[in-house]
Protein backbone atom coordinates (compact mmCIF):
# COMPACT_ATOMS: atom_id res chain seq x y z
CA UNK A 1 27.02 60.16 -12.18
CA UNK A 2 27.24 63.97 -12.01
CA UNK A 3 31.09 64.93 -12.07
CA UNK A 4 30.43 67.18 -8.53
CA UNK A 5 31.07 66.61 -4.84
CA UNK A 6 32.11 68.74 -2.12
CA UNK A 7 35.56 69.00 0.12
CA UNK A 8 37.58 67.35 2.12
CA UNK A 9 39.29 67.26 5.88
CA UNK A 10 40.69 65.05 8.22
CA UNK A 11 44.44 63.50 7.99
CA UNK A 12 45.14 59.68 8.62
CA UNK A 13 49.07 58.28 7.99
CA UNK A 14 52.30 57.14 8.87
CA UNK A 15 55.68 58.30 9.24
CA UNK A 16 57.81 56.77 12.31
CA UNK A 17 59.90 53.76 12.84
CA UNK A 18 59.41 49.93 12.30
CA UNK A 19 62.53 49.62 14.81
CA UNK A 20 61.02 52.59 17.16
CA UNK A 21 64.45 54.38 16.57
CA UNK A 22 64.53 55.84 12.89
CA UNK A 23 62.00 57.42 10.78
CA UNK A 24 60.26 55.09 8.83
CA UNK A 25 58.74 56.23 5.57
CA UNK A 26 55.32 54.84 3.90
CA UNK A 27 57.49 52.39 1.59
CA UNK A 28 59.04 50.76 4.73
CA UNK A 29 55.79 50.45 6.09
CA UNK A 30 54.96 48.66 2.39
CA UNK A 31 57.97 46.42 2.85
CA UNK A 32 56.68 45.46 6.40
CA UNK A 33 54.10 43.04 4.93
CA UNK A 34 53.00 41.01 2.27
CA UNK A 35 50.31 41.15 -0.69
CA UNK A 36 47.59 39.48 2.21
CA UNK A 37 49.07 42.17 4.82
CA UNK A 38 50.62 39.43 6.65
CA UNK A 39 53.73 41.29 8.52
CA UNK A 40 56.89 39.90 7.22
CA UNK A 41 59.15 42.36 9.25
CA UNK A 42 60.03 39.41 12.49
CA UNK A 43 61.33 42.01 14.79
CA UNK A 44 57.94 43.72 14.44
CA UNK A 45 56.17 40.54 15.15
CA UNK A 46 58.09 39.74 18.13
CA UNK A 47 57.74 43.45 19.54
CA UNK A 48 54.12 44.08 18.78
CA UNK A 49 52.26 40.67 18.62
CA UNK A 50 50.64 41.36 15.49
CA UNK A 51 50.70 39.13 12.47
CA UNK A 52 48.36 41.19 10.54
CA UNK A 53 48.73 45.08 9.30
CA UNK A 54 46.96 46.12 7.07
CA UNK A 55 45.53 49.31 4.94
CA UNK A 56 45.47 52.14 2.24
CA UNK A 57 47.02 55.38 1.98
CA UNK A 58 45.04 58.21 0.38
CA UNK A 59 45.44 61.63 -0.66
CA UNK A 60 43.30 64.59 -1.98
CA UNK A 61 44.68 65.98 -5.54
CA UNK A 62 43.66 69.56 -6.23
CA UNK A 63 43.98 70.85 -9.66
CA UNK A 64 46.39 73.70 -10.30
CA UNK A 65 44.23 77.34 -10.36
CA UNK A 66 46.83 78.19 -13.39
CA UNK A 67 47.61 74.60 -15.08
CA UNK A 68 44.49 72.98 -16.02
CA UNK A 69 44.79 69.16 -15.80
CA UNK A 70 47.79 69.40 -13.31
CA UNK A 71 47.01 67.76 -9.82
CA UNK A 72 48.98 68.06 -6.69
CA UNK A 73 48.53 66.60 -3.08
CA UNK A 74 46.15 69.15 -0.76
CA UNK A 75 45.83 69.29 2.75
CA UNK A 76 42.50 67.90 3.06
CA UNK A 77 41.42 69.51 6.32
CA UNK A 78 41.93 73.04 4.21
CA UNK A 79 38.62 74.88 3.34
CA UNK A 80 37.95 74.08 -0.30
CA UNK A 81 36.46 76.75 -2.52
CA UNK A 82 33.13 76.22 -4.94
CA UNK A 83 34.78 75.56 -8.90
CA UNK A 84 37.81 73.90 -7.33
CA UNK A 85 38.61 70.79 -9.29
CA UNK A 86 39.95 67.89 -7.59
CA UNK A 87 40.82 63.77 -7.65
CA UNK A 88 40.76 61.25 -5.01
CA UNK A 89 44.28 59.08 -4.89
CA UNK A 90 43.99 55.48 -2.97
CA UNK A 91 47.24 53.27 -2.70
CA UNK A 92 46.60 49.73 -1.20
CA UNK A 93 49.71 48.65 0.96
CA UNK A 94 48.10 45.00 0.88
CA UNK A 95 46.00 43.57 -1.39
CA UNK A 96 42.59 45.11 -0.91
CA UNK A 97 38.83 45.51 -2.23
CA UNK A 98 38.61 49.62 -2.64
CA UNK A 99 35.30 51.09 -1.75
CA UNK A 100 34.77 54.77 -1.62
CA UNK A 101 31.50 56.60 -0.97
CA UNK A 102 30.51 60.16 -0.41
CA UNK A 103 26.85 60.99 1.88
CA UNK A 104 25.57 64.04 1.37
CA UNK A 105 24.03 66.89 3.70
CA UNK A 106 20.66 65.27 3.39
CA UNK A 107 22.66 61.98 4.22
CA UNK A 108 21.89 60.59 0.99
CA UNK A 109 24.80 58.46 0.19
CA UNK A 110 26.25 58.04 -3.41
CA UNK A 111 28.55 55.11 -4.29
CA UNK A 112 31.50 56.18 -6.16
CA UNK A 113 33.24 52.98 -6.46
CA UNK A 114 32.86 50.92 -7.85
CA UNK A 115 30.04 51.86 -9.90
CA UNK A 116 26.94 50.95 -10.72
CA UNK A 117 26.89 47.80 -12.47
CA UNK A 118 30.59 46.63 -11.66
CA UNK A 119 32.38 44.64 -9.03
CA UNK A 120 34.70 46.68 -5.89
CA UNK A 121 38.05 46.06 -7.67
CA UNK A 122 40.42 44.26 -6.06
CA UNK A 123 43.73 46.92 -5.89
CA UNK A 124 46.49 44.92 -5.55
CA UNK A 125 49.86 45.76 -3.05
CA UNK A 126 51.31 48.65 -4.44
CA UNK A 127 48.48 49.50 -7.00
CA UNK A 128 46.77 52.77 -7.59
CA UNK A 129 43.17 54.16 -7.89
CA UNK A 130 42.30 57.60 -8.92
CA UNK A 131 38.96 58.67 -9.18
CA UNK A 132 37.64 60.38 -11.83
CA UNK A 133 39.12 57.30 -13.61
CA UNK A 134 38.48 58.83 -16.89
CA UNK A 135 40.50 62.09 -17.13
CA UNK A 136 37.91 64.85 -15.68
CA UNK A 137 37.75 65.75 -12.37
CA UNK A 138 35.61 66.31 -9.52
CA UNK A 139 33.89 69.81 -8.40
CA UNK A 140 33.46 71.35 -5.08
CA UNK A 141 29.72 72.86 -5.51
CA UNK A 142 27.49 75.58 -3.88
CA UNK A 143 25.74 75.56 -1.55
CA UNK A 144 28.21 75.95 1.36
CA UNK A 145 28.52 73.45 3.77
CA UNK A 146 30.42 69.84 4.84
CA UNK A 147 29.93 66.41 3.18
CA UNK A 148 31.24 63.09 4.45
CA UNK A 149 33.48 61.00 2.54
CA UNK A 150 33.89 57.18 3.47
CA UNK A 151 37.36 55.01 1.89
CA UNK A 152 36.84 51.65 2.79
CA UNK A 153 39.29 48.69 2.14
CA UNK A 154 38.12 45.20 2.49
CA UNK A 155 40.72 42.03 2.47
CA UNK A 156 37.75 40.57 0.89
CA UNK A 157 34.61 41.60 -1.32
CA UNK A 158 31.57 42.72 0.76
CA UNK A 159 28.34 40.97 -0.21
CA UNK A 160 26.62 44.48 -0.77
CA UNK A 161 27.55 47.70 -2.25
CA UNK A 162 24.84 49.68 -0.87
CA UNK A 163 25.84 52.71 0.30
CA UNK A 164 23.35 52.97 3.20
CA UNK A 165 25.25 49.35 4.13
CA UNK A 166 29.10 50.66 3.90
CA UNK A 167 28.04 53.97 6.13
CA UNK A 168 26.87 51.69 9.08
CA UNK A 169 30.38 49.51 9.61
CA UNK A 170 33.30 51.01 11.66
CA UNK A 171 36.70 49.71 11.37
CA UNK A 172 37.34 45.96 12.16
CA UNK A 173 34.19 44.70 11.36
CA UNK A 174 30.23 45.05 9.61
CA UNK A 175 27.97 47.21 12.38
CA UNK A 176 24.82 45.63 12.93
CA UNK A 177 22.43 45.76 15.98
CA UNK A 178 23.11 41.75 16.43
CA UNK A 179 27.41 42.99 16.27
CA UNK A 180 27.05 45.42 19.36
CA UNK A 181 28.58 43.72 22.18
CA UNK A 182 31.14 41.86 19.61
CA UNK A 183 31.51 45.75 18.66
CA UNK A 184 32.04 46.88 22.14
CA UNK A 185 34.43 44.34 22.94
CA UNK A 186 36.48 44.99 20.19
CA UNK A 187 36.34 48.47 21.50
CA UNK A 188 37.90 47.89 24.89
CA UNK A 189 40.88 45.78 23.45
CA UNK A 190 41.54 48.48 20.24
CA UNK A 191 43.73 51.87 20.61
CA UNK A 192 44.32 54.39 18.03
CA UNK A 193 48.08 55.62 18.32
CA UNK A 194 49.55 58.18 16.30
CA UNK A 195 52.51 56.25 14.12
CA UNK A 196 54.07 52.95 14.31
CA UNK A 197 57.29 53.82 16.11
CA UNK A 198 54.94 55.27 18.98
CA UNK A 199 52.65 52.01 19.29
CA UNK A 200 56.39 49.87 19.39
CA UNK A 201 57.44 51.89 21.97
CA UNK A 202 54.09 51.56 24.06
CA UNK A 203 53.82 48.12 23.69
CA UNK A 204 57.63 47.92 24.57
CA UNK A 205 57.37 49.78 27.50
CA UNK A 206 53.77 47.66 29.01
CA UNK A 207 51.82 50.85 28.00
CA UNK A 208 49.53 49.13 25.83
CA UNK A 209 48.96 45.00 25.90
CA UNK A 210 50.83 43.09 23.50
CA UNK A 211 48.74 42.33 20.63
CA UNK A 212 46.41 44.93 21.47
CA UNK A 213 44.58 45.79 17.90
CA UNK A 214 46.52 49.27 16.95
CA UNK A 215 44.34 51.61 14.30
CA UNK A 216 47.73 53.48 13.54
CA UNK A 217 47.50 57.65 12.63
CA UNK A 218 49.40 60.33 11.36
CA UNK A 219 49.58 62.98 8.42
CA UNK A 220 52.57 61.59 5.73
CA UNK A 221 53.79 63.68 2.66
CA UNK A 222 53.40 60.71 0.69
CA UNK A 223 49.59 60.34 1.68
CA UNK A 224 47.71 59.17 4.84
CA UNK A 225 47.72 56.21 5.63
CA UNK A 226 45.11 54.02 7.24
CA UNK A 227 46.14 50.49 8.93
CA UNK A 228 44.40 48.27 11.40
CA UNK A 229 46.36 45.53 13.20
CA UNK A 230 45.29 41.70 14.22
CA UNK A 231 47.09 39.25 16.14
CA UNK A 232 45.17 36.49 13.83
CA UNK A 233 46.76 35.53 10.43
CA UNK A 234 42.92 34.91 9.33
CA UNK A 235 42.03 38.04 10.71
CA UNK A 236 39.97 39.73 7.90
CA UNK A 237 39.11 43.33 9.47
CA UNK A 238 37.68 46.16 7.13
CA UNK A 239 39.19 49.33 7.14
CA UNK A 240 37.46 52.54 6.96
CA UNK A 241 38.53 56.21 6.64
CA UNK A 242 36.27 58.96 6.87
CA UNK A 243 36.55 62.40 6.05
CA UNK A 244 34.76 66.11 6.43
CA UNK A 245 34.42 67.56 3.31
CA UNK A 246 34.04 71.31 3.81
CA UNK A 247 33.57 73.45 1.34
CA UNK A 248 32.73 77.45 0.49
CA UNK A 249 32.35 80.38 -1.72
């Protein structure tokens, strides 16, 4: 696999309140549930309806213009320049299978992790991935242009790795022309709310339905983070991040 990709946009976190009163930082949101993203937090339960939350925070690490081999977090919807070297940083708040996938401007697609020849791994809660996982780094590339990059995080190991396969499925579930109206309906019943404190409060105050799934956003110093909610225990949604990669001269 050729050390080279392209940038990176796009900002998906957390940073409000479990209680809807206080800031609530990412390792509150970790403490919130357990290693199978069950929600442990009862006043949460009770407020929201959900038994499930779970997710991955992720973060782009450039490398330091004058301090070669020293990565620190970038703001991934920046414009990235060509001979910029940079990593890609994925926490799992749960225990999680860790996908992560880059498609091209020709939309060919190139698997990343795991690669070829091995299994997803299975990042346990708390547990970190960093990719280049052997010391180099990636490269943002002429020509010009914006590349898509796809984090997905399973609670359990997809039956294919293909990258064609992981582009088609949206968050909550595998895409397939048989899952459109299952698709549609899940559609009508999720919302995407910017922080947990904010989706509290609208459930709280009848704004949205309790138990209503919840895809929760907002940018984080500590990463974004990524979560989808269930009001199943079994619920076993995928969760998928993308990202515009935009790069120049």
């Amino acid at each position: 696999m050729t050390r080279c990709l392209m940038p990176l946009a796009a900002i998906i976190a957390v940073s409000t309140s479990l209680h809807a009163t206080e800031p609530i930082s990412l390792d509150q949101i970790r403490h919130a549930v357990d290693g199978d993203g069950r929600v442990t937090d009862a006043q949460l339960r009770r407020q929201t309806g959900w038994e499930v939350l779970r997710g991955f925070s992720w973060r782009i690490e450039l490398e330091d213009s004058e301090r070669r081999g020293w990565f620190q977090p970038a703001d991934a919807a920046r414009v990235f320049r060509h001979g910029q070297r940079f990593r890609v940083h994925v926490e799992a708040f749960c225990d999680l299978f860790v996908y992560i996938l880059v498609k091209n401007a020709d939309g060919s697609t190139v698997v990343l992790l795991p690669e070829p020849g091995e299994k997803a791994p299975r990042v346990a809660k708390g547990a970190k991935v960093v990719l280049p996982d052997d010391g180099t780094a990636f490269r943002f590339e002429p020509p010009a242009g914006t590349e898509g990059l796809r984090i997905v995080g399973s609670p359990v190991e997809l039956p294919w790795i293909d990258g064609g396969e992981l582009f088609k499925i949206e968050n909550g579930q595998e895409l397939s022309r048989q899952e459109e109206d299952t698709l549609a309906q899940l559609k009508s019943v999720r919302r995407q709310v910017k922080g947990l404190g904010n989706a509290v409060r609208a459930i709280t105050a009848g704004e949205l339905a309790k138990g209503c799934e919840v895809v929760l956003t907002e940018s984080s110093p500590e990463g974004n983070l990524v979560t989808l909610t269930s009001t199943s225990p079994d619920a076993n949604p995928i969760i998928v991040c993308d990202v515009a990669l935009r790069h120049d001269d």
